[in-house]
Protein backbone atom coordinates (compact mmCIF):
# COMPACT_ATOMS: atom_id res chain seq x y z
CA UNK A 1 17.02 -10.13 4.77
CA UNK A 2 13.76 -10.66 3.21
CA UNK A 3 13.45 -10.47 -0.77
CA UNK A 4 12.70 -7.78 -2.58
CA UNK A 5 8.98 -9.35 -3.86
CA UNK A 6 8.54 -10.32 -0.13
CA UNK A 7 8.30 -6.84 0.46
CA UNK A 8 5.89 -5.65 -1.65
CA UNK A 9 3.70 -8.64 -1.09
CA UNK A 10 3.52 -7.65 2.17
CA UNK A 11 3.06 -3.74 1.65
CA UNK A 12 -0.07 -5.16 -0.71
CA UNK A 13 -1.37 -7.10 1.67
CA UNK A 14 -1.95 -4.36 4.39
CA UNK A 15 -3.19 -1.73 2.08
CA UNK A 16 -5.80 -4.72 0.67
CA UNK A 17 -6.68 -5.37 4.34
CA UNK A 18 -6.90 -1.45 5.28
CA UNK A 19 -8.81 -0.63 1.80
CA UNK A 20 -11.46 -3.95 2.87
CA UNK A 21 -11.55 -2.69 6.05
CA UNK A 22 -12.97 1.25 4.58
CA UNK A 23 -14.87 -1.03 2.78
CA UNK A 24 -13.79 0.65 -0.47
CA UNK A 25 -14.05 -2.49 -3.56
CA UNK A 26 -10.37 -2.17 -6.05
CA UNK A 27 -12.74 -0.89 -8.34
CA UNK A 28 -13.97 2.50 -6.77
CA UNK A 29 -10.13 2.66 -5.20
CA UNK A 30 -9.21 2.63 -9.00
CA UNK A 31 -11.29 5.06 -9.97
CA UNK A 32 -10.40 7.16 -7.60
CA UNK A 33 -6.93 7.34 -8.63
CA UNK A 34 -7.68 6.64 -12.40
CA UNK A 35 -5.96 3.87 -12.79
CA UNK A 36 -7.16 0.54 -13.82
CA UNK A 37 -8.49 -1.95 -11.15
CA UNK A 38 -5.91 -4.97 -12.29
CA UNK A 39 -2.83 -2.70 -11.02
CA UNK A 40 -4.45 -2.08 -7.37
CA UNK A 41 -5.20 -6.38 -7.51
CA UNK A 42 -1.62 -7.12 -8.90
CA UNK A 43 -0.22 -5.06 -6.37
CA UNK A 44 -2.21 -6.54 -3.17
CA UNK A 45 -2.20 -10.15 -4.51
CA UNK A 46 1.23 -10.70 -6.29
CA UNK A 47 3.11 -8.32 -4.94
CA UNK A 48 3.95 -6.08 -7.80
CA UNK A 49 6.12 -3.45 -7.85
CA UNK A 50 4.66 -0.26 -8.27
CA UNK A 51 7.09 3.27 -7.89
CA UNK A 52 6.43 4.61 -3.89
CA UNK A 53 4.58 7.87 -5.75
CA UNK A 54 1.86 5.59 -6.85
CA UNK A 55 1.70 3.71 -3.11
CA UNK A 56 1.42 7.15 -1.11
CA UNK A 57 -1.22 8.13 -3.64
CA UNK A 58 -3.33 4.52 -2.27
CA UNK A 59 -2.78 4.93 0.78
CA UNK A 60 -3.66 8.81 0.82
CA UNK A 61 -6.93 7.83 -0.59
CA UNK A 62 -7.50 5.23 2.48
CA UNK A 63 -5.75 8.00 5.16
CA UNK A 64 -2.66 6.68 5.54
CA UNK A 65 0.94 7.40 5.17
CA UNK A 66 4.02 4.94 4.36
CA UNK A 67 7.26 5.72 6.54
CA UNK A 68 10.66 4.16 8.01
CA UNK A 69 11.48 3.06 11.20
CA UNK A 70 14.94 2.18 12.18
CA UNK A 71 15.00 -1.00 14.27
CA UNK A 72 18.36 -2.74 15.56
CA UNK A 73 20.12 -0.51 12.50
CA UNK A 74 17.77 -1.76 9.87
CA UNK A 75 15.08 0.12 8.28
CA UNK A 76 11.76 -1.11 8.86
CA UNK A 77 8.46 0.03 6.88
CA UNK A 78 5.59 0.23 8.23
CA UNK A 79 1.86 1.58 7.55
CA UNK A 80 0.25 3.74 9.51
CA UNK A 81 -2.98 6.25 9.60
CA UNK A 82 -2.40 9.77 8.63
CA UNK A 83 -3.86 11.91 10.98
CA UNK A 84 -3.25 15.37 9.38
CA UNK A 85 -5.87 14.75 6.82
């Protein structure tokens, strides 16, 4: 089972790579969501934990959704676009 940290590094790393790909810099992302810039960066490049109110909210912004997948009998997260925007 992978660590705790190992799952929010990864959960940072796609929403950097989706918000790069919209080509929207940490800083206008922050500002959208009026927060500062270093929580957006601590989250994509160490991982850290930030409550799954304040995740939805970034990936809302970028038109995506978080949800659960059950694979094999163990929950899986995964990103994906939200197409009811």
């Amino acid at each position: 089972m992978a660590k705790r940290t190992d799952y929010y590094k990864q959960l940072g790393e796609q929403v950097a790579k989706i918000r790069k790909g919209a080509k929207i810099p940490q800083k206008k992302m922050a500002e959208m969501l009026d927060i500062h810039p270093a929580l957006i960066s601590k989250f994509e490049n160490l991982g850290e934990k930030l409550p799954a109110e304040r995740i939805d909210e970034m990936l809302a912004v970028l038109g995506y959704e978080l949800g659960l997948v059950e694979k094999k009998n163990l929950q899986t997260t995964y990103v994906s676009p939200n197409w009811r925007h």
